[in-house]
C-alpha atoms as a PDB file:
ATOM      1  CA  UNK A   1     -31.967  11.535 -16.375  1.00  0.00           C
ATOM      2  CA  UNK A   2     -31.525  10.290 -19.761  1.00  0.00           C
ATOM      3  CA  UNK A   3     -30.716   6.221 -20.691  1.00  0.00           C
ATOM      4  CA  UNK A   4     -27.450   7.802 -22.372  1.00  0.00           C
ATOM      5  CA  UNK A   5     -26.975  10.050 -18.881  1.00  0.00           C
ATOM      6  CA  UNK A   6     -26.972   7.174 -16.781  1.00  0.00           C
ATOM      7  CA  UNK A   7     -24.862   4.574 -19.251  1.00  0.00           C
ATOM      8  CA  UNK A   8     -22.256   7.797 -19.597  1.00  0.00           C
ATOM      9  CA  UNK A   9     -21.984   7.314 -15.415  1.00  0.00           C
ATOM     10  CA  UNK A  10     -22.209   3.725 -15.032  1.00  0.00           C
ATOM     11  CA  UNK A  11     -19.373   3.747 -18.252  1.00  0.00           C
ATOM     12  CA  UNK A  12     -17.458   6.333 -16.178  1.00  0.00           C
ATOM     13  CA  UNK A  13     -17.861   4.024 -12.886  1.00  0.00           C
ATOM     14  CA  UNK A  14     -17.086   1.208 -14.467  1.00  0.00           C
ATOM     15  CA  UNK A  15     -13.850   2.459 -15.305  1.00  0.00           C
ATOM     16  CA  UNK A  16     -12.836   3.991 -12.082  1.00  0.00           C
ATOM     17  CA  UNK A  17     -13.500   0.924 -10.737  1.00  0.00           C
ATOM     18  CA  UNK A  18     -11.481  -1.233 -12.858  1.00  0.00           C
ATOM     19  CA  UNK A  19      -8.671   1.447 -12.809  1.00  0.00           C
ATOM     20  CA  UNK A  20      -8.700   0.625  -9.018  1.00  0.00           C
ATOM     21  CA  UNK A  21      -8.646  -3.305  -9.423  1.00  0.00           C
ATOM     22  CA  UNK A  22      -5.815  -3.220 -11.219  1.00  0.00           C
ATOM     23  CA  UNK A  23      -3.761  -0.911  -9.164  1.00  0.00           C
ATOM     24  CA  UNK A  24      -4.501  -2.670  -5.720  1.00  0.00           C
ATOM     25  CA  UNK A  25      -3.206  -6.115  -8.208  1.00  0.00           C
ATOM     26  CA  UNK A  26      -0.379  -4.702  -9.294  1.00  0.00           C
ATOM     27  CA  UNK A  27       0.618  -2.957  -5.724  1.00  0.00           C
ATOM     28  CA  UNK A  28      -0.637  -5.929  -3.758  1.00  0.00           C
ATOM     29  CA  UNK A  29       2.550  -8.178  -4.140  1.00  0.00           C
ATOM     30  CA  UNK A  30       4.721  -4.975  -3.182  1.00  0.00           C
ATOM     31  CA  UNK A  31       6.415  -4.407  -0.062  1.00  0.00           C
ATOM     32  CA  UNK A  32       3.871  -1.983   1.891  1.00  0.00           C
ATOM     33  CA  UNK A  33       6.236   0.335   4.622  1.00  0.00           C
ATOM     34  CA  UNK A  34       4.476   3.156   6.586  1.00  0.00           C
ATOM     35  CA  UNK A  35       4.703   5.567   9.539  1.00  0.00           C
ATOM     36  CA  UNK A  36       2.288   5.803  12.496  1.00  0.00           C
ATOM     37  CA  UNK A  37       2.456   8.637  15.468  1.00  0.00           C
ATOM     38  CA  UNK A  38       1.825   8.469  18.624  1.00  0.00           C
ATOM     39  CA  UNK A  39       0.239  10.884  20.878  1.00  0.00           C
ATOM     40  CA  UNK A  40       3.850  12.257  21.879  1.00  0.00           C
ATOM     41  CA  UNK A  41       4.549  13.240  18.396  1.00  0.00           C
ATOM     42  CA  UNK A  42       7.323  10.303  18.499  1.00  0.00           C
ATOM     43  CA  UNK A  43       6.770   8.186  15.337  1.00  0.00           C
ATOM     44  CA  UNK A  44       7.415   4.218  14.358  1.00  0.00           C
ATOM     45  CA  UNK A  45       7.409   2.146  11.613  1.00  0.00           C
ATOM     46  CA  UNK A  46       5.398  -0.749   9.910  1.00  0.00           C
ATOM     47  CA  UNK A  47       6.706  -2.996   6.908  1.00  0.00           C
ATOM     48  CA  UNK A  48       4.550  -5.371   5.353  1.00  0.00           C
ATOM     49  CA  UNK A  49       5.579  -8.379   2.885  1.00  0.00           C
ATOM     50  CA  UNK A  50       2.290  -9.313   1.507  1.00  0.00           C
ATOM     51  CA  UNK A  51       4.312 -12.301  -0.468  1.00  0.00           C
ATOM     52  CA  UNK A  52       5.786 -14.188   2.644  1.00  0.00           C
ATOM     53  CA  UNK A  53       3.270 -12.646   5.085  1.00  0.00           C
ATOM     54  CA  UNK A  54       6.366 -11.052   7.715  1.00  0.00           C
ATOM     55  CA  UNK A  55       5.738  -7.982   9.036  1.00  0.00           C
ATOM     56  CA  UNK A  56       7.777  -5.652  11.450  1.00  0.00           C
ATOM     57  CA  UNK A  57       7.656  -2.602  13.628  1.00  0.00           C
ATOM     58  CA  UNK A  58      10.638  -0.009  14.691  1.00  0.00           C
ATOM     59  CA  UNK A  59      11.461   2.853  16.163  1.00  0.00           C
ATOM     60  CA  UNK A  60      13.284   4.526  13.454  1.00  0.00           C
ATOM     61  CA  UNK A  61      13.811   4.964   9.971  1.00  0.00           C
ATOM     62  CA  UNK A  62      17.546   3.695  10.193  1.00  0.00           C
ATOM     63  CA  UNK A  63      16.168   0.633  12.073  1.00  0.00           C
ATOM     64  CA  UNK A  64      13.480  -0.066   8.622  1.00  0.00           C
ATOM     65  CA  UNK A  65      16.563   0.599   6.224  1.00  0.00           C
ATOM     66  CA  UNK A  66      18.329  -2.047   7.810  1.00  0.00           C
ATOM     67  CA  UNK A  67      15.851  -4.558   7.858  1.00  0.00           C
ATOM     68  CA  UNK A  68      15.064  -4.124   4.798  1.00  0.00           C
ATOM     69  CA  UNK A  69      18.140  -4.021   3.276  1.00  0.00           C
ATOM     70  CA  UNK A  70      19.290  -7.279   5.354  1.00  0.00           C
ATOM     71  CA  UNK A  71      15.589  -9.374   4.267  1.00  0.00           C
ATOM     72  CA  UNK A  72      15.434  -7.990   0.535  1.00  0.00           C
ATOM     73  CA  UNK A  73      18.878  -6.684  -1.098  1.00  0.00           C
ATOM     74  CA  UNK A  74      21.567  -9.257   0.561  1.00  0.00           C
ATOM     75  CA  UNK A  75      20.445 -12.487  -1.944  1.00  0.00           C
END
């Protein structure tokens, strides 16, 4: 492999790894809200505040609206 071969992929590295810094910065302040399943098929939430460090679980969609709605929209 030639020196401009490998500095074209370290370059190219370089920036997918920079690219990738910034999003995780720029996300990592955001609420994070996600869906597990359990073996049953029957689902449940997560929510993550990565700013005050609260988290919650719940049994339903309806049940995350709320709560989210109550900690982050009634101010």
């Amino acid at each position: 492999m030639k020196i401009v071969d490998k500095w074209l992929l370290l370059k190219s590295k370089l920036q997918k790894s920079w690219y990738s810094l910034i999003t995780v910065m720029a996300s990592s302040s955001q609420l994070q809200v996600w869906q597990n399943h359990l073996a049953n098929r029957d689902c449940y939430w997560h929510a993550y505040d990565p700013m005050t460090g609260r988290s919650a679980c719940f049994g339903s969609e309806a049940e995350m609206r709320i709560w989210i709605e109550t900690h982050y929209y009634t101010k």
